[in-house]
C-alpha atoms as a PDB file:
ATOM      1  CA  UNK A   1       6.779   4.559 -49.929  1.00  0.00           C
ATOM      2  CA  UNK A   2       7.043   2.679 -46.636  1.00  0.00           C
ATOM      3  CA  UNK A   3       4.008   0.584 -47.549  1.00  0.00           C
ATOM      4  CA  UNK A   4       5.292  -0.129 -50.861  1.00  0.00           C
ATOM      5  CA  UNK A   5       9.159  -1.438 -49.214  1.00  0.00           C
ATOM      6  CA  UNK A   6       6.551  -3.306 -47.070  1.00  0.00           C
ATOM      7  CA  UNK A   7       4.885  -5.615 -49.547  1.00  0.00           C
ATOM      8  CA  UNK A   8       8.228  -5.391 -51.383  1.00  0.00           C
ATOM      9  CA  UNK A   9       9.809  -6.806 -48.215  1.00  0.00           C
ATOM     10  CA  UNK A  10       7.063  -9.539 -47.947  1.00  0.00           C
ATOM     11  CA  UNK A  11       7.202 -11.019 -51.069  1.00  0.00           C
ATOM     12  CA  UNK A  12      10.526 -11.393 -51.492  1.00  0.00           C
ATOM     13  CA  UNK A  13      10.549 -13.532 -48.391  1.00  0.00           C
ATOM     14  CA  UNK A  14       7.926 -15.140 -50.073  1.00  0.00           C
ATOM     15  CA  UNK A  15       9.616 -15.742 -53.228  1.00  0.00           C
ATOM     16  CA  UNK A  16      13.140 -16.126 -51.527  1.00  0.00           C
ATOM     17  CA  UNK A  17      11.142 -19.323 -49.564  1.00  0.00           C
ATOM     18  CA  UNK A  18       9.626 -20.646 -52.870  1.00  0.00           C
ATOM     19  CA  UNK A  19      13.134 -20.730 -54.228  1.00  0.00           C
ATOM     20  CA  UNK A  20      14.611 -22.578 -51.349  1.00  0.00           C
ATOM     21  CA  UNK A  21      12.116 -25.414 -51.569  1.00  0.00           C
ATOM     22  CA  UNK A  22      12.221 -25.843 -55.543  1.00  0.00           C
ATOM     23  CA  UNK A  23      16.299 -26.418 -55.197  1.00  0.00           C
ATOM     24  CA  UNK A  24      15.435 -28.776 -52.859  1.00  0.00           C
ATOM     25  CA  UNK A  25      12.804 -30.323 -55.746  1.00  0.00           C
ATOM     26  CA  UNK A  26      15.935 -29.423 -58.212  1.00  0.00           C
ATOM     27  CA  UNK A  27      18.275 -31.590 -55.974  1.00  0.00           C
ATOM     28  CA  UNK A  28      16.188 -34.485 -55.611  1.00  0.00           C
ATOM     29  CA  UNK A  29      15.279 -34.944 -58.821  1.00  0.00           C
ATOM     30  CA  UNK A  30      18.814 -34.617 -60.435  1.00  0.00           C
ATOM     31  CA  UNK A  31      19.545 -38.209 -62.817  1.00  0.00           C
ATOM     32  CA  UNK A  32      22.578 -39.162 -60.047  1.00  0.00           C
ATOM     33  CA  UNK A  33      20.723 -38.118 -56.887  1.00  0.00           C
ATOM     34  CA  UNK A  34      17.278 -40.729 -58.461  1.00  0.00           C
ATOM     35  CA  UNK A  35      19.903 -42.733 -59.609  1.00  0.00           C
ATOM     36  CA  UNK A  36      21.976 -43.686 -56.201  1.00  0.00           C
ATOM     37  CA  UNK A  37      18.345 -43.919 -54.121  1.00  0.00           C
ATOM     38  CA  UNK A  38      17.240 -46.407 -56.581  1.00  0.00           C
ATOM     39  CA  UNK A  39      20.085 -48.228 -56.346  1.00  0.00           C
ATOM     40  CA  UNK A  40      20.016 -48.454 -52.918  1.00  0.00           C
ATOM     41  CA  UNK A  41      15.967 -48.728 -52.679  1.00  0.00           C
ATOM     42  CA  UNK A  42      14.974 -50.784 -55.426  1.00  0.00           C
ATOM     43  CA  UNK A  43      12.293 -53.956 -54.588  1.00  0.00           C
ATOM     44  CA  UNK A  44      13.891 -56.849 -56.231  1.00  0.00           C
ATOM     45  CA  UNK A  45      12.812 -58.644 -53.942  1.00  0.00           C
ATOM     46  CA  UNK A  46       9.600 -58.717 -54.855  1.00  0.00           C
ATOM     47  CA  UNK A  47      10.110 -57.930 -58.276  1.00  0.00           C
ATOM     48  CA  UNK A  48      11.256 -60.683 -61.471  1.00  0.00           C
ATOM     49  CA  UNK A  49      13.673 -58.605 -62.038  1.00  0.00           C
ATOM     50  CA  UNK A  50      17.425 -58.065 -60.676  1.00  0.00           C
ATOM     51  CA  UNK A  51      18.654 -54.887 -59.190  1.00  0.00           C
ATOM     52  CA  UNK A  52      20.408 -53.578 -62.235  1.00  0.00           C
ATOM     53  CA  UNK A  53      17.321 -53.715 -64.341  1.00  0.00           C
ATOM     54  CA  UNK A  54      15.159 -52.142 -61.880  1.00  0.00           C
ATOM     55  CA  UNK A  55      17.742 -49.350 -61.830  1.00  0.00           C
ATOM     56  CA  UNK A  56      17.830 -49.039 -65.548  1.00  0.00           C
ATOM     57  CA  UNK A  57      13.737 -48.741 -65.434  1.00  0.00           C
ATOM     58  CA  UNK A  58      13.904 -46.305 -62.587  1.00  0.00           C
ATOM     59  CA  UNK A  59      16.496 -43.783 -64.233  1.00  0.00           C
ATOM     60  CA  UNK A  60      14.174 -44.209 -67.729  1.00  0.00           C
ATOM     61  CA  UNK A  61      11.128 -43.404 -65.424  1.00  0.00           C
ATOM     62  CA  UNK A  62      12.550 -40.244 -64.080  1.00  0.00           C
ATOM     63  CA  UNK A  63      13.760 -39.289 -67.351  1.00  0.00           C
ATOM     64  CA  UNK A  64       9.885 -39.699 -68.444  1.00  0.00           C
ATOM     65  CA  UNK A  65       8.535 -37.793 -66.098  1.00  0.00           C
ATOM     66  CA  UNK A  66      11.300 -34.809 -65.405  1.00  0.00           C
ATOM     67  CA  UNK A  67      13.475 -34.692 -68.124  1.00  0.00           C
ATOM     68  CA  UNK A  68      13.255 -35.569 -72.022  1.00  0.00           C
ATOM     69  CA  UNK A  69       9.454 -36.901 -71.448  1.00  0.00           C
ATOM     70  CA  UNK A  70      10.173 -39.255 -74.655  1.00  0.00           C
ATOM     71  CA  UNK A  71       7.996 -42.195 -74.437  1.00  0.00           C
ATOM     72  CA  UNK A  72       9.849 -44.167 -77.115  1.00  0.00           C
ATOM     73  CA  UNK A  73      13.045 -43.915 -74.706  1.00  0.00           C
ATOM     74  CA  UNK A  74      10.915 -45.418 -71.686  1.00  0.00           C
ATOM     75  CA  UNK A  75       9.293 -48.303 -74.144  1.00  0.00           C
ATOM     76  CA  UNK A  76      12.698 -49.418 -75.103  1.00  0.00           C
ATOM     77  CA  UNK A  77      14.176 -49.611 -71.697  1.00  0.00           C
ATOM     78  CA  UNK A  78      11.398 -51.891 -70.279  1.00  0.00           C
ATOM     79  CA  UNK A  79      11.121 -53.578 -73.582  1.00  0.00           C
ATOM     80  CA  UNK A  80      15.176 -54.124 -73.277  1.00  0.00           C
ATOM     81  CA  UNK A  81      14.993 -55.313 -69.536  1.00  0.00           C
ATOM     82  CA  UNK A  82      12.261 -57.809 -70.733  1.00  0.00           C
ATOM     83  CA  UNK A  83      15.031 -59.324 -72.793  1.00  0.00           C
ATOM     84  CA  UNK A  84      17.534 -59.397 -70.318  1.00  0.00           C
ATOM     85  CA  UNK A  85      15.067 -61.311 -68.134  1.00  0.00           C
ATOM     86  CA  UNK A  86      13.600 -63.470 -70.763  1.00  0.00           C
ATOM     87  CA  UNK A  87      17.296 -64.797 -71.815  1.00  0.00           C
ATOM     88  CA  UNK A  88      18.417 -64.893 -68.131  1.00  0.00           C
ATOM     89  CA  UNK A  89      16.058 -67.689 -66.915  1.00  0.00           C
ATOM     90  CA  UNK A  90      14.743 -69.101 -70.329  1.00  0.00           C
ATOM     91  CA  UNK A  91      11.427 -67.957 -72.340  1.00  0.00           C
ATOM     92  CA  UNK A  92       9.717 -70.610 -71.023  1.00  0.00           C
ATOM     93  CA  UNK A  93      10.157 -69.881 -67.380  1.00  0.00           C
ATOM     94  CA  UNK A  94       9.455 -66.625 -68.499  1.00  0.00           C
ATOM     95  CA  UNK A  95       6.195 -67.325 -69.889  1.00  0.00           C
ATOM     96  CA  UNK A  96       5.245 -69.681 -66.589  1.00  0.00           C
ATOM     97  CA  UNK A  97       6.296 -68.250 -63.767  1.00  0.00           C
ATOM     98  CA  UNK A  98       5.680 -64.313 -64.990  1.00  0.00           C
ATOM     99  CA  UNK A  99       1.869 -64.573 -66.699  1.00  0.00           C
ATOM    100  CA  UNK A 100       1.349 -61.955 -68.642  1.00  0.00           C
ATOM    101  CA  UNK A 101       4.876 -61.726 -69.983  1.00  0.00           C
ATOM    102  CA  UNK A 102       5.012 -58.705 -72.541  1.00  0.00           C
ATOM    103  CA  UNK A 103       5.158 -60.370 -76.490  1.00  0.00           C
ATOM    104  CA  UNK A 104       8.603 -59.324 -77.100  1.00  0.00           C
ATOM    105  CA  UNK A 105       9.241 -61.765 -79.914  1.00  0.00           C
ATOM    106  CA  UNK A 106       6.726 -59.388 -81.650  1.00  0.00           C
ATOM    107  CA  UNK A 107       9.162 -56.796 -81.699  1.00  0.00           C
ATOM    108  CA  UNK A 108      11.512 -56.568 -85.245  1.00  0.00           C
ATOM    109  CA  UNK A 109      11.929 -52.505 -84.649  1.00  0.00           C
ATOM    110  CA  UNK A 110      12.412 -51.454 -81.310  1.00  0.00           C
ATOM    111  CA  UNK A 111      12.668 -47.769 -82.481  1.00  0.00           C
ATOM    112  CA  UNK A 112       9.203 -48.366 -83.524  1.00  0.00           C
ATOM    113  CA  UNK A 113       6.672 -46.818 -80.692  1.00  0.00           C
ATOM    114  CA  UNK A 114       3.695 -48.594 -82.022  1.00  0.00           C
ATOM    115  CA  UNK A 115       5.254 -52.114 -82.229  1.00  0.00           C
ATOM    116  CA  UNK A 116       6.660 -51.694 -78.488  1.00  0.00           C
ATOM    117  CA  UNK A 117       3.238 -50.143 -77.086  1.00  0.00           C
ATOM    118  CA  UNK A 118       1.572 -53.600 -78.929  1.00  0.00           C
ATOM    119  CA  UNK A 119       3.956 -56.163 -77.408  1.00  0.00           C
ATOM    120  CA  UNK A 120       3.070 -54.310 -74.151  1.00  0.00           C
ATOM    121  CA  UNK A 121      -0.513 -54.323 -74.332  1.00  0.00           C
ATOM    122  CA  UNK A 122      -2.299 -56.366 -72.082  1.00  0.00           C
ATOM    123  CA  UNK A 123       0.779 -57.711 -70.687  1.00  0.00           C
ATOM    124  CA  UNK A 124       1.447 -58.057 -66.649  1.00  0.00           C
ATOM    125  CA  UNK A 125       2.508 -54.939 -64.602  1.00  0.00           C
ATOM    126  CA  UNK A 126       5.126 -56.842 -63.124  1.00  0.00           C
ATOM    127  CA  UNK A 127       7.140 -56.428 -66.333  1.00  0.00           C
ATOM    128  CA  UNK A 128       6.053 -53.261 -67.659  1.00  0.00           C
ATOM    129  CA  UNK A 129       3.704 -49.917 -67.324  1.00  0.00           C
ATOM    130  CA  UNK A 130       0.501 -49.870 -67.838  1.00  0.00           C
ATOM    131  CA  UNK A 131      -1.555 -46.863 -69.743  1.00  0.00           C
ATOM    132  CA  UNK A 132      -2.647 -45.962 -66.127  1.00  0.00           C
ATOM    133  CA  UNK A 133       1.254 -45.854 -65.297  1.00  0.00           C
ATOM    134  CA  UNK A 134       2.370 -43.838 -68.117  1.00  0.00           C
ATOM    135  CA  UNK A 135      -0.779 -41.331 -67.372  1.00  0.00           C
ATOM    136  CA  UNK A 136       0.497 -40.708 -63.882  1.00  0.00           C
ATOM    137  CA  UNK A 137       4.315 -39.932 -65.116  1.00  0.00           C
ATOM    138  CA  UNK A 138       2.593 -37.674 -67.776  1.00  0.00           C
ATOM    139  CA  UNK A 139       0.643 -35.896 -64.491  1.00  0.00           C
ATOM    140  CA  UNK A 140       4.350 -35.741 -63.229  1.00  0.00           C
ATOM    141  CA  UNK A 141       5.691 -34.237 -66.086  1.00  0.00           C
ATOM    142  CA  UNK A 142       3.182 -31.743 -66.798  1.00  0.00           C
ATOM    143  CA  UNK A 143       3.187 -30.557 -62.984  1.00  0.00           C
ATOM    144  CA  UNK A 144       7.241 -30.572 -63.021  1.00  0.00           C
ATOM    145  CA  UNK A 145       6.192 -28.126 -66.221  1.00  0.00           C
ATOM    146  CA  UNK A 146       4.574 -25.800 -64.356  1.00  0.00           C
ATOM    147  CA  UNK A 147       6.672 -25.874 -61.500  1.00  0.00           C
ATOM    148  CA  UNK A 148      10.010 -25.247 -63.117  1.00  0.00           C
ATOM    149  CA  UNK A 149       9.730 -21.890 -64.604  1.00  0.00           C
ATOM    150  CA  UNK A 150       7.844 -21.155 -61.035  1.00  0.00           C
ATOM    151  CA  UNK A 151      11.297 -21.805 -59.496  1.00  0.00           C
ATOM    152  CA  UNK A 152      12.569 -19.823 -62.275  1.00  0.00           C
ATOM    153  CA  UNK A 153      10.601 -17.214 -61.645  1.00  0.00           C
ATOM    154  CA  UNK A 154      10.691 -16.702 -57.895  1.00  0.00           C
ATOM    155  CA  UNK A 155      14.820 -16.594 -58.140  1.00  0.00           C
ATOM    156  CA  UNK A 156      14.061 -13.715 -60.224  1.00  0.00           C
ATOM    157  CA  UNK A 157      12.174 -11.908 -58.166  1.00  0.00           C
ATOM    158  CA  UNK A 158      13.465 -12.767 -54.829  1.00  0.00           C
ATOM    159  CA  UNK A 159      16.778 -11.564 -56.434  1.00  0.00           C
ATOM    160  CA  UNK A 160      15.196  -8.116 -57.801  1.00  0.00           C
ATOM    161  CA  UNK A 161      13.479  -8.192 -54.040  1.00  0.00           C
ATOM    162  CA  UNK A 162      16.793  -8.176 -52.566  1.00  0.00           C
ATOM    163  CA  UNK A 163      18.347  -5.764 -54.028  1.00  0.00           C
ATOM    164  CA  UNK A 164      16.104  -3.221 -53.935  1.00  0.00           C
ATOM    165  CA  UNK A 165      15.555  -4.095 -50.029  1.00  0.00           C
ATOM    166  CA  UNK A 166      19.444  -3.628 -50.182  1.00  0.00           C
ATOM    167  CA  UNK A 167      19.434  -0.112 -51.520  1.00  0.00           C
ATOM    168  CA  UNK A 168      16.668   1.128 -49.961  1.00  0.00           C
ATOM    169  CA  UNK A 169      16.357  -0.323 -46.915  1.00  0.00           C
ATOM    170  CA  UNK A 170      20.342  -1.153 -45.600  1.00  0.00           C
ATOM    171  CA  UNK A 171      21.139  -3.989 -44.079  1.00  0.00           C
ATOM    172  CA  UNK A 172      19.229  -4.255 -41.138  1.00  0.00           C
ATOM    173  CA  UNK A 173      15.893  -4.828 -43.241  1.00  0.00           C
ATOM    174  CA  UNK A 174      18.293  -7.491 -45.822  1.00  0.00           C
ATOM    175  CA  UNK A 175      18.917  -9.682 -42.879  1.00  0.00           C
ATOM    176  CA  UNK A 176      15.205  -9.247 -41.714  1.00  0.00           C
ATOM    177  CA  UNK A 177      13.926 -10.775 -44.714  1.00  0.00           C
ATOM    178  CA  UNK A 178      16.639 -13.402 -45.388  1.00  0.00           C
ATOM    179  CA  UNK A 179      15.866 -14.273 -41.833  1.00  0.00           C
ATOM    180  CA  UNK A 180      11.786 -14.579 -42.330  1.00  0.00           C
ATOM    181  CA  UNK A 181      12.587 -16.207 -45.855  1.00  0.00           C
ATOM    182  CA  UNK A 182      14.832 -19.516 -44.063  1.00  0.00           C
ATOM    183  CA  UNK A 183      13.051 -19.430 -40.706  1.00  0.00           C
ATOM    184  CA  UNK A 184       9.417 -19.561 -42.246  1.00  0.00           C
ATOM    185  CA  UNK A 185      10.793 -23.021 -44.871  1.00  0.00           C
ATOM    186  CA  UNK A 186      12.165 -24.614 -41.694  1.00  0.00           C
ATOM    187  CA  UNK A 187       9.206 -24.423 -39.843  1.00  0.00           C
ATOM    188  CA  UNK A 188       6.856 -25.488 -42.517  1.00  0.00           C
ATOM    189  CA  UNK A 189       9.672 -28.578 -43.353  1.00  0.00           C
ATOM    190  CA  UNK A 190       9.840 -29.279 -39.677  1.00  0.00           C
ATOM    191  CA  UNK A 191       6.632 -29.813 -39.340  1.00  0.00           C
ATOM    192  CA  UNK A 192       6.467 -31.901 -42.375  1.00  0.00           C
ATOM    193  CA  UNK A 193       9.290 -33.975 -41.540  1.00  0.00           C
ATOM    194  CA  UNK A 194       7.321 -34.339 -38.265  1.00  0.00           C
ATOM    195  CA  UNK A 195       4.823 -35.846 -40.215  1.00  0.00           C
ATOM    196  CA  UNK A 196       6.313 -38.126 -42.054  1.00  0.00           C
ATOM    197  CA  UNK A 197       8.377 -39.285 -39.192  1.00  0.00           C
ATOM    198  CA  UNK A 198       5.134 -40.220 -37.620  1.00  0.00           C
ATOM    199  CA  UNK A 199       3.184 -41.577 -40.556  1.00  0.00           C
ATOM    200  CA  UNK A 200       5.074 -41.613 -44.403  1.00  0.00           C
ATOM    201  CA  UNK A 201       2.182 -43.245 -45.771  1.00  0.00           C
ATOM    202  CA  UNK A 202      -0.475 -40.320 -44.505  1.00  0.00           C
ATOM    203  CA  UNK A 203       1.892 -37.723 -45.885  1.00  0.00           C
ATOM    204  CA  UNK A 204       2.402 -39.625 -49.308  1.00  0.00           C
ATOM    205  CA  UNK A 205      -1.181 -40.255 -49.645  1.00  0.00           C
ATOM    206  CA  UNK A 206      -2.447 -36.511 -48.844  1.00  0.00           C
ATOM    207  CA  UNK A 207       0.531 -35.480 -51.309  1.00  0.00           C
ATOM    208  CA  UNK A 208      -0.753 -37.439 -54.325  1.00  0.00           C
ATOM    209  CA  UNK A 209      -4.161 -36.537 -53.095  1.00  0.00           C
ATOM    210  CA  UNK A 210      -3.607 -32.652 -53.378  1.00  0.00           C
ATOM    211  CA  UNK A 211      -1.555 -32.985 -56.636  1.00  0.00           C
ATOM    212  CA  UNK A 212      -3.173 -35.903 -58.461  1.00  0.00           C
ATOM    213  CA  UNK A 213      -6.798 -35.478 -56.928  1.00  0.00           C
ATOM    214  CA  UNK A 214      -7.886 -37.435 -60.499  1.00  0.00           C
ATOM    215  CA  UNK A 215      -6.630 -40.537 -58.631  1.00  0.00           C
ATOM    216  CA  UNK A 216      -4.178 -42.456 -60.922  1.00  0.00           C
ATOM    217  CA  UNK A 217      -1.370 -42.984 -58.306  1.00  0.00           C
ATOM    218  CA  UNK A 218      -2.403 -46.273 -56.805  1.00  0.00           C
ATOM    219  CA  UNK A 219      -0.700 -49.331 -58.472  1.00  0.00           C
ATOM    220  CA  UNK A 220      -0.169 -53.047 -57.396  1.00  0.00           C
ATOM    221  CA  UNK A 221       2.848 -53.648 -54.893  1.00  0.00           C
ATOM    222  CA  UNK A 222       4.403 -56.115 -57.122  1.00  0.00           C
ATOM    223  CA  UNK A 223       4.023 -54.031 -60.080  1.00  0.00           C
ATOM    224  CA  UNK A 224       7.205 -52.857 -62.224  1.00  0.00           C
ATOM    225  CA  UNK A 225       6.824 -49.003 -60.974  1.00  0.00           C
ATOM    226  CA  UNK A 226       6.855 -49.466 -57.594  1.00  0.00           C
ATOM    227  CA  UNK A 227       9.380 -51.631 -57.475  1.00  0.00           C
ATOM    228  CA  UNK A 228      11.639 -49.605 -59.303  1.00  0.00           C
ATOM    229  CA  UNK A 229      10.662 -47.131 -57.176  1.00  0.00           C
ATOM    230  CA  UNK A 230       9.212 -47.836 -53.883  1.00  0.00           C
ATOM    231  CA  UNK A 231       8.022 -45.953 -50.778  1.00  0.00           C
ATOM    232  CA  UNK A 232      11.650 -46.106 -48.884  1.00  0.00           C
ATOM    233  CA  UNK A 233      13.093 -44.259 -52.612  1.00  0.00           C
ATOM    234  CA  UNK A 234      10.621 -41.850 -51.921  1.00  0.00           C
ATOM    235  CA  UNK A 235      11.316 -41.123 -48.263  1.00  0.00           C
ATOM    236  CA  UNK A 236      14.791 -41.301 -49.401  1.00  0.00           C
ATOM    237  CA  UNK A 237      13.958 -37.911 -51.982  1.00  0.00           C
ATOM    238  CA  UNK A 238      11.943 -36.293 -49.027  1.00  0.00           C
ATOM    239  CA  UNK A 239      15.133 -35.798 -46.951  1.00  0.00           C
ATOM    240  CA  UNK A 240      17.247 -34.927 -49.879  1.00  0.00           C
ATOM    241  CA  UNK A 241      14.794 -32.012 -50.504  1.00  0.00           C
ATOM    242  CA  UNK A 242      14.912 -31.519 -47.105  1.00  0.00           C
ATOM    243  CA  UNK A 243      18.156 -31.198 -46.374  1.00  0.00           C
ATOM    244  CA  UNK A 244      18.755 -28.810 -49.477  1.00  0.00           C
ATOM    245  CA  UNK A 245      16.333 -26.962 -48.466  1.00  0.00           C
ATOM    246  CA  UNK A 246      16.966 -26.355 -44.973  1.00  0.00           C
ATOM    247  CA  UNK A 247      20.582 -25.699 -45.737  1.00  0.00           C
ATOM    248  CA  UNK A 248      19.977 -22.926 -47.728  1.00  0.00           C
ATOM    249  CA  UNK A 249      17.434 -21.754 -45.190  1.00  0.00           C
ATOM    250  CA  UNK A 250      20.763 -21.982 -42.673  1.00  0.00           C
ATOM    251  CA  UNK A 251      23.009 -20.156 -44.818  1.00  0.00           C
ATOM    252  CA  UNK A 252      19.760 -17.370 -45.318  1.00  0.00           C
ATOM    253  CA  UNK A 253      19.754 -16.871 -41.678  1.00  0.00           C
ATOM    254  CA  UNK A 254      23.357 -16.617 -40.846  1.00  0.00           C
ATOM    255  CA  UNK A 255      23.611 -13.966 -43.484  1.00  0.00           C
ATOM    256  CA  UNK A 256      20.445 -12.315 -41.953  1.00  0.00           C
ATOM    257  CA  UNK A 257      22.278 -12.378 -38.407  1.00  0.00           C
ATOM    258  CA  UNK A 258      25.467 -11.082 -39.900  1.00  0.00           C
ATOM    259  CA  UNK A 259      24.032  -8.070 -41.663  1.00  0.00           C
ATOM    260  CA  UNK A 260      21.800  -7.326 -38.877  1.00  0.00           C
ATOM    261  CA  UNK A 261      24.968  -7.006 -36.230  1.00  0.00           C
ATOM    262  CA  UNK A 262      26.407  -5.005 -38.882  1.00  0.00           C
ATOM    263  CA  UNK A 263      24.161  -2.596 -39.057  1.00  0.00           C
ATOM    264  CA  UNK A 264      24.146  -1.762 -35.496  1.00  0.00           C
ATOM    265  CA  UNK A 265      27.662  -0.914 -35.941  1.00  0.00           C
END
């Protein structure tokens, strides 16, 4: 019995720590949380477009790629910011200073996938996504897939964990493993943060290394996606994870202090 409260014990750390970092994920990827960073972060700049469309294509993008996943919905955003930018300095300016401008004219039914993927084709990246673009968001999507119900599924049983480390094993052993649970996710973020503090770009690169190993997340500087959403955005939804995350790691360990003095009541 001991060995089984044991593993019980472990795991439920385990799955308590899993839970901490995908609220974090959760947080940072919320529509007003992708929404204000963009805002803030956005490359216009560098980009032919003004800050409000670049917002509009970054809040499309991260609907693409964590929320309704509908491809139509991105095409007629970009295909909609075209037209603000075509009628705000002239088609012909357009068509000179931005080669490669998408064929927009084409477009009679912009509910129409197929007509908006045409105008796009073989158009610049500086006004909208490539198929190599797209691919990577569908990566994100499918990975966000996978991960969700993981969350999901780790509250569960981190929950179910601590109860029945509750009943069985009083408080003492509750605050033990709400203790390892926090303690363990701030010393694996702190040594992340650590990391990026030092070098952003290593830590990005081994990131999309690990998770998209095919290779598809390198695209020009210039290009519509990373200017909608460029490397500060990204640092900016690191410390958003990482302050959600190590929050709840704070409150875990408080509580696992508390119940430990408790016990020894």
């Amino acid at each position: 019995m001991k060995a089984v409260r044991v593993i019980v014990n472990v795991v439920t750390a385990l799955m308590l720590a899993v839970s901490f970092v995908g609220a974090g994920f959760a947080a940072c990827t919320a529509p007003p949380i992708t929404h204000g960073l963009a805002w803030v972060f956005v490359d216009d700049a560098t980009s032919p477009f003004d800050r409000n469309e670049l917002v509009k294509v970054a809040d499309a993008t991260r609907d693409y790629s964590f929320g309704a996943h509908d491809l139509q919905a991105l095409y007629r955003t970009i295909y909609e910011v075209d037209l603000e930018y075509r009628d705000g300095v002239g088609y012909s300016a357009a068509s000179t200073t931005g080669v490669g401008f998408p064929r927009v004219d084409t477009v009679t039914d912009p509910t129409s996938l197929e007509q908006l993927r045409s105008a796009f084709e073989g158009a610049s990246e500086l006004f909208c996504f490539s198929n190599a673009t797209v691919s990577h968001l569908d990566d994100c999507h499918a990975i966000a897939q996978v991960a969700f119900p993981l969350v999901i599924a780790a509250v569960i049983l981190a929950t179910a964990g601590l109860i029945f480390t509750g009943l069985t094993g009083g408080k003492k052993r509750l605050g033990t493993v709400l203790m390892a649970a926090g303690i363990f996710v701030i010393v694996v973020f702190v040594g992340l943060a650590a990391w990026a503090i030092v070098d952003f770009s290593g830590l990005f690169t081994v990131f999309h290394g690990v998770f998209f190993s095919q290779g598809n997340w390198t695209f020009p500087y210039d290009s519509l996606l990373i200017c909608s959403l460029p490397q500060p955005f990204w640092a900016g939804m690191a410390a958003v994870w990482l302050v959600v995350a190590a929050l709840l790691c704070l409150i875990a360990i408080v509580v696992g202090l508390r119940l430990r003095k408790r016990a020894h009541r």
